[in-house]
Protein backbone atom coordinates (compact mmCIF):
# COMPACT_ATOMS: atom_id res chain seq x y z
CA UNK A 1 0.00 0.00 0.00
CA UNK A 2 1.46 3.44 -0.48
CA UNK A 3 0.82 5.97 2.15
CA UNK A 4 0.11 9.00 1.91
CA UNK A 5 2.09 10.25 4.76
CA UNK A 6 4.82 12.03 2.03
CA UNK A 7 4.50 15.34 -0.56
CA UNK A 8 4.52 12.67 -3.99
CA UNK A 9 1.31 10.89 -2.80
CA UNK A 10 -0.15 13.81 -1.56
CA UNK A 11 0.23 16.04 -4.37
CA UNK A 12 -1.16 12.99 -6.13
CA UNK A 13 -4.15 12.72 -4.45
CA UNK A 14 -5.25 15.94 -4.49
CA UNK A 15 -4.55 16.79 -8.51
CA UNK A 16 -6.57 13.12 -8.90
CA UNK A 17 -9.37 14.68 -7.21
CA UNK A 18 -8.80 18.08 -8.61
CA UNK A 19 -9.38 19.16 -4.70
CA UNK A 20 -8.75 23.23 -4.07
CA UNK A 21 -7.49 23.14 -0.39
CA UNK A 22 -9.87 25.44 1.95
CA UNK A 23 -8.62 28.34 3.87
CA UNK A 24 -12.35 28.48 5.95
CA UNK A 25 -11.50 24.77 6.95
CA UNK A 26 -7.99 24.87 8.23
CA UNK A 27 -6.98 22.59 5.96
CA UNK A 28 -3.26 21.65 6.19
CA UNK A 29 -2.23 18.02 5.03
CA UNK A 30 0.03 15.92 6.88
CA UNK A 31 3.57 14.99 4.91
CA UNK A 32 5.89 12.86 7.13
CA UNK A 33 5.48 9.76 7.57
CA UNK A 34 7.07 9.59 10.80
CA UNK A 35 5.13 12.22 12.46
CA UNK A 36 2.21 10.64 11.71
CA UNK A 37 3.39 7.19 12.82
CA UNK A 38 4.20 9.04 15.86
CA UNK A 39 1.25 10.53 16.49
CA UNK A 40 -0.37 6.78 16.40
CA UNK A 41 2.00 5.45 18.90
CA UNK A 42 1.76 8.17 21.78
CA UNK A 43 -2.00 7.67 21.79
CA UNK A 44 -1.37 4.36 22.09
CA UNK A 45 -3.65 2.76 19.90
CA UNK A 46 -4.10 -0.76 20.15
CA UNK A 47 -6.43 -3.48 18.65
CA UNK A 48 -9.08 -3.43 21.43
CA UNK A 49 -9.60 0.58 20.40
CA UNK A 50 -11.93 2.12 18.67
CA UNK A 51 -10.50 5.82 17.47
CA UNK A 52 -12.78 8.77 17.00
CA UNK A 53 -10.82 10.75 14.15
CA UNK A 54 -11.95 14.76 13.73
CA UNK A 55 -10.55 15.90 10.30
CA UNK A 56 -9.40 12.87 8.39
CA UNK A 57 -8.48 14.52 5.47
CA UNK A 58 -7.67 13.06 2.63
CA UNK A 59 -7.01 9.48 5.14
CA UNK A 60 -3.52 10.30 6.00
CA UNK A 61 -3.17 9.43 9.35
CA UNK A 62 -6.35 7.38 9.11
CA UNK A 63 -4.63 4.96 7.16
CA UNK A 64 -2.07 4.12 10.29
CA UNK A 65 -5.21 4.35 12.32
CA UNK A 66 -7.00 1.53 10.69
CA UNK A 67 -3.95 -0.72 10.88
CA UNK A 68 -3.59 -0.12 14.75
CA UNK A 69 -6.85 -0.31 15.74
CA UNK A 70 -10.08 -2.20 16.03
CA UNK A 71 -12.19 0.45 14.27
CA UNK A 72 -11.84 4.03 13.39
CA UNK A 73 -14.52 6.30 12.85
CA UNK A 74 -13.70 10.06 11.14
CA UNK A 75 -15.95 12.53 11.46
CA UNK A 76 -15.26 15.17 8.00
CA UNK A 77 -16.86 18.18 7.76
CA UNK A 78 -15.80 19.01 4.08
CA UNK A 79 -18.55 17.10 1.69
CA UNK A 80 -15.53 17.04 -1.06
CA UNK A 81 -13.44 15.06 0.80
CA UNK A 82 -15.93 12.00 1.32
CA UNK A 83 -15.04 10.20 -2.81
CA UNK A 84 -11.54 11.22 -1.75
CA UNK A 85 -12.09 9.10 1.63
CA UNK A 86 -13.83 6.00 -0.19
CA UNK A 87 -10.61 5.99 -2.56
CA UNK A 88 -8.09 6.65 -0.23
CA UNK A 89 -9.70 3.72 2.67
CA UNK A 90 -11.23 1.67 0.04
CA UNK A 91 -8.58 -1.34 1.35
CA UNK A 92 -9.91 -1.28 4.97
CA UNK A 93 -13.27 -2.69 5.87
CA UNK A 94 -12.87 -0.99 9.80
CA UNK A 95 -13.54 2.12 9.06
CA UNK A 96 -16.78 4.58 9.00
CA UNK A 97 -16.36 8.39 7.64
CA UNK A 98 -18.83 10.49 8.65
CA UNK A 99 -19.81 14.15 6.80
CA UNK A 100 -21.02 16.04 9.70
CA UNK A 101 -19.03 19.33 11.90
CA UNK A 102 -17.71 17.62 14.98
CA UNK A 103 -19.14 20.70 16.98
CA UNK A 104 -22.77 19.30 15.98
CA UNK A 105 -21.81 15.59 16.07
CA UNK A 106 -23.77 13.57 19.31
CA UNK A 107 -20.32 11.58 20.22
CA UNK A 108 -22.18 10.01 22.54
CA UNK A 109 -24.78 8.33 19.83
CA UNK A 110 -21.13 7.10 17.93
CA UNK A 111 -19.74 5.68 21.25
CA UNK A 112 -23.50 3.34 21.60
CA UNK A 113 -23.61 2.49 18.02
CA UNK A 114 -20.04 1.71 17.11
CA UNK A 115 -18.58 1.22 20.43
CA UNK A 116 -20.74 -0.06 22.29
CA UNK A 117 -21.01 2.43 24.48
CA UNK A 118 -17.50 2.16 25.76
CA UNK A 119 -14.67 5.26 25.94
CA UNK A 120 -13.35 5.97 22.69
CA UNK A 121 -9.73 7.48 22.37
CA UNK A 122 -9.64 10.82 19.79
CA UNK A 123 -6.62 11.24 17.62
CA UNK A 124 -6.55 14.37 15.22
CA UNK A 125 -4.86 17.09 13.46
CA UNK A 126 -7.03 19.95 14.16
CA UNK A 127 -7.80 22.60 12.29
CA UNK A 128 -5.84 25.78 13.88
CA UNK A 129 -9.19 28.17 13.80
CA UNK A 130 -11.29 25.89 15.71
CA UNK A 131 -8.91 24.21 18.13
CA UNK A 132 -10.13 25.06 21.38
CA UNK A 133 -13.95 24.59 20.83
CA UNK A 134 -13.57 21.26 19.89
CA UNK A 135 -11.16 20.67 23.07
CA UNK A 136 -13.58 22.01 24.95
CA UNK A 137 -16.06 20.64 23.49
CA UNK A 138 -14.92 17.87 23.99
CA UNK A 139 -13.74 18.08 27.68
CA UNK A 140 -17.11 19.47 28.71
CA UNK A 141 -19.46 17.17 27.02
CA UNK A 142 -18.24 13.89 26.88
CA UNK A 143 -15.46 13.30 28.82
CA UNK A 144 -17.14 10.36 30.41
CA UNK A 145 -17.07 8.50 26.98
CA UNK A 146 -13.12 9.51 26.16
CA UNK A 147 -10.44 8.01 27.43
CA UNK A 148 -7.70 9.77 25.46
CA UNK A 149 -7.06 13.01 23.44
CA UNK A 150 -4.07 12.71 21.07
CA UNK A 151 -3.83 16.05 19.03
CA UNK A 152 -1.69 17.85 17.07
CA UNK A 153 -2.23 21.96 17.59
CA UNK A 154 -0.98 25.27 17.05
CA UNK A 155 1.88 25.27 19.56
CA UNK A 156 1.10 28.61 20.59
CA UNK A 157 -2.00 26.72 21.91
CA UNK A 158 -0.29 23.52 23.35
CA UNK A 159 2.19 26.86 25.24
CA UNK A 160 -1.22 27.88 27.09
CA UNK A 161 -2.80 24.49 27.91
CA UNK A 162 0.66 23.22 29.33
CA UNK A 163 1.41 26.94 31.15
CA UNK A 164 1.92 27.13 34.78
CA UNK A 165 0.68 30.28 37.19
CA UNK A 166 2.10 33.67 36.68
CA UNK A 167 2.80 33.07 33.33
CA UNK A 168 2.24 34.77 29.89
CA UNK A 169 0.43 31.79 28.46
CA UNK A 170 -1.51 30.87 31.61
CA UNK A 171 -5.19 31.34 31.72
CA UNK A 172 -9.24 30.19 31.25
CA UNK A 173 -8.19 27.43 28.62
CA UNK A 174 -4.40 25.96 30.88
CA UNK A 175 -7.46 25.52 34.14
CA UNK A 176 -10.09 24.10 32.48
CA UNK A 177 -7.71 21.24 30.48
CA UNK A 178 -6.45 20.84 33.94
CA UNK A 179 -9.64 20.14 35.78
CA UNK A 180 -10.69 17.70 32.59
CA UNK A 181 -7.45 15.26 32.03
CA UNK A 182 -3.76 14.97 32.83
CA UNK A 183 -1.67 17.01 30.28
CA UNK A 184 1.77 15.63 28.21
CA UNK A 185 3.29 16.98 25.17
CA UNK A 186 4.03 14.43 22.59
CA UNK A 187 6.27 16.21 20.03
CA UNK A 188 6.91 19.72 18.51
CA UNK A 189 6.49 19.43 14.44
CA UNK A 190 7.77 21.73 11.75
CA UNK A 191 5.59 23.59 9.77
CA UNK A 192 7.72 21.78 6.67
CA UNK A 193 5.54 18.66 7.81
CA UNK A 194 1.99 20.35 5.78
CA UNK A 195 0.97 21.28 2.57
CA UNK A 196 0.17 23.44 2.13
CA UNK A 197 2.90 24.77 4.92
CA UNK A 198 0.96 26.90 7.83
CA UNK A 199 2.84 30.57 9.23
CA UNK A 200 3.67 29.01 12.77
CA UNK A 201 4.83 25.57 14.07
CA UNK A 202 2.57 23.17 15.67
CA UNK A 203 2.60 20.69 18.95
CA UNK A 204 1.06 17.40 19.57
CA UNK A 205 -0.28 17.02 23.26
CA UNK A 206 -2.17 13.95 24.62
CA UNK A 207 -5.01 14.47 27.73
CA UNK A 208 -5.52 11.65 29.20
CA UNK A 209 -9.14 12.13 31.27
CA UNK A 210 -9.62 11.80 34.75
CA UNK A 211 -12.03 9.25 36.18
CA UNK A 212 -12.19 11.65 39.24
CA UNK A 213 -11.51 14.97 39.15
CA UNK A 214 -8.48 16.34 40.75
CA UNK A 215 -9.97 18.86 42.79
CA UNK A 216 -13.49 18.51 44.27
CA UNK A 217 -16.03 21.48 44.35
CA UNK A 218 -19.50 22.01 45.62
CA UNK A 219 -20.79 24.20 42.83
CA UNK A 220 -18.92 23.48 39.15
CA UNK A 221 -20.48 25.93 37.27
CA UNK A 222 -19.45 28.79 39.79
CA UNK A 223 -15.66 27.75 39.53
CA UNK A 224 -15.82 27.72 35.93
CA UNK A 225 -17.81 31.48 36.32
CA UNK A 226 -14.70 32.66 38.71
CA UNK A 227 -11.87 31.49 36.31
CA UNK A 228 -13.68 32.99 33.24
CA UNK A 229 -14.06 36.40 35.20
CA UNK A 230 -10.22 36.03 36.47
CA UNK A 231 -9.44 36.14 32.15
CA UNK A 232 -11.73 38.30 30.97
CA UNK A 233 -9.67 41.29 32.24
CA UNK A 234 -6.42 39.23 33.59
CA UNK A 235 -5.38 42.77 35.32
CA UNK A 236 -8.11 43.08 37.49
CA UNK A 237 -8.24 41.81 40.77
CA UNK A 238 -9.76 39.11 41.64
CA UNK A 239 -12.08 40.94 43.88
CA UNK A 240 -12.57 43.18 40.92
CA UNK A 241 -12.93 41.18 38.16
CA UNK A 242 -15.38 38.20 40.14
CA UNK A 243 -18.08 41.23 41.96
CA UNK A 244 -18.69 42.53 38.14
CA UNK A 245 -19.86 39.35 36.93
CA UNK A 246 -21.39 37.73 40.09
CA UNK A 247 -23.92 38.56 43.22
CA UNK A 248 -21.38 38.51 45.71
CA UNK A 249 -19.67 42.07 47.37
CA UNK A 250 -16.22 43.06 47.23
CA UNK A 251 -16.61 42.34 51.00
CA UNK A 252 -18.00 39.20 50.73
CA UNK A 253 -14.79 38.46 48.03
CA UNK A 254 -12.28 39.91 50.28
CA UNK A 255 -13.18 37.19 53.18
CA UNK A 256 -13.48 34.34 51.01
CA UNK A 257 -10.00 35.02 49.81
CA UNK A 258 -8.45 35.81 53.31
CA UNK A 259 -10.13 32.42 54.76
CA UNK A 260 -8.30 30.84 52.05
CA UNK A 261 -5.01 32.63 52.63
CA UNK A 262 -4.75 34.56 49.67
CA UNK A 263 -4.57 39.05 49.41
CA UNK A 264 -7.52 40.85 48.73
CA UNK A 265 -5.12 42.49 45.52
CA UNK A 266 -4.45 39.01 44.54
CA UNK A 267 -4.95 38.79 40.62
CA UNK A 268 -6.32 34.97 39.15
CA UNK A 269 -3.23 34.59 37.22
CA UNK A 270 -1.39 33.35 39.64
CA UNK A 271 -4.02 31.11 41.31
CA UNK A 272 -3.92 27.11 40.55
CA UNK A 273 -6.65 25.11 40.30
CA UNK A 274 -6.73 23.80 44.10
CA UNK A 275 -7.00 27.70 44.97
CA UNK A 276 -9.78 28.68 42.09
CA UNK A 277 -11.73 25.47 43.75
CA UNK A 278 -11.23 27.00 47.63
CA UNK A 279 -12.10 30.00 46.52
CA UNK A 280 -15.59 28.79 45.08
CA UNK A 281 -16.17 26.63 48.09
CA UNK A 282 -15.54 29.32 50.52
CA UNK A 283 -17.95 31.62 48.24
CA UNK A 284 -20.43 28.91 48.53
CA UNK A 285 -20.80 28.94 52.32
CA UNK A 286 -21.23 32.75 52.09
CA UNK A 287 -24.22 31.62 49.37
CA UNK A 288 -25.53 29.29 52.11
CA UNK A 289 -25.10 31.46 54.78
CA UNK A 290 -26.82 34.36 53.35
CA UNK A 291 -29.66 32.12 52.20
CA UNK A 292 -29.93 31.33 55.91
């Protein structure tokens, strides 16, 4: 079989097909073998998985896919890559491509019907533009029905998910990859590795999800509200920034953070996860107590 993993078959391909490559799609192809091959191995793919593949392409890395697992199933959202797919597959019977946007996709109806309702493991090169709502997407929606994430991003982005407090690149998206799955970064790969070649360089990262989360808070959706408000305006104080967006005072603020050790001039930038999650619980009580 020849794979398409290098520029000859690739260029091949896509003059056979007379495909135009799509800016609004993201769409960068995949030209070293060994990246690709790679990519495979550090999600550690094995016969008893079935892969969930966002973007297949033209069936580059699907193609290594297929041979390391028990069944793949790519999710395309470009309707003139689907002959390409049939073509491109045609030599593997474990494979399903679906047309559909990934954002719109019910993972959790592919998971019953093709895995029988077991955790799937997600391997893709994702399109730069729409990285982090599929992530997140991802993370928030089904992460009871993922075991892995194996995906090669802008690195800029991989920089952000893997920062640490007090940094440039730490923020909304570095907390709530944190909360959701334990983070590792594969490999760095060249922009040489694409056609067509993208501006900046890109980084494959693997989450692996959490049966349990690592910290443990009464009220979810209020940390989540508290770490968006500590981005929005990463300047502000965190007394500042959380009494413009929620019901409790800059007093009320002040006392949660002092029970939890923390300045009232503290900004969330340099809080970690554990902290964000005090700092809800204590707010929490003073939701309780005021209720009482």
């Amino acid at each position: 079989m020849n794979y398409l993993a290098n520029p000859t078959e690739t260029k091949a391909v896509l003059q056979l097909f007379g495909f135009d490559i799509k800016k609004k799609y993201g769409q960068n192809f995949l030209i070293d073998e060994n990246t690709v091959r790679k990519i495979v191995l550090k999600a550690g793919v094995t016969k008893e998985d079935t892969v969930l593949e966002i973007g297949p392409g033209i069936g580059t890395m699907t193609q290594i896919l297929c041979e390391e697992s028990k069944k793949v199933v790519a999710v395309e959202i470009d309707s003139k890559l689907i002959p390409v797919l049939s073509e491109t597959l045609s030599m593997f019977d474990n494979v399903t491509v679906i047309n559909e946007d990934v954002l719109k996709c019910d993972i959790r109806e592919i998971s019953k019907v093709y895995n029988e309702g077991m955790a799937l493991k997600v391997v893709a090169n994702l399109p730069y533009y729409i990285t982090t709502p599929i992530i997140m997407g991802l993370l928030e929606n089904y992460a009871d029905i993922i075991e892995s994430v194996t995906v090669m991003i802008q690195k800029e982005v991989a920089d952000r998910i893997n920062a640490r407090p007090g940094t440039k690149d730490y923020g909304a998206l570095t907390l709530a990859t944190e909360y959701y799955a334990s983070v590792s970064k594969v490999a760095d790969v060249s922009a040489s590795c694409f056609i067509p070649r993208p501006n900046v360089d890109s980084s494959v990262i693997r989450l692996d999800i959490y049966k349990e989360r690592p910290v443990k808070v009464r009220d979810e959706r209020l940390l989540f509200k508290l770490i968006r408000a500590a981005f929005a305006q990463r300047r502000k104080t965190m007394v500042n920034s959380v009494s413009a967006v929620t019901d409790f005072s800059k007093e009320e603020i002040k006392e949660a953070l002092c029970l939890i050790g923390k300045s009232e001039n503290i900004r969330g930038e340099v809080l970690s996860l554990e902290e964000f999650a005090a700092l809800s619980d204590r707010l929490c009580s003073v939701s309780n107590d005021t209720v009482m």
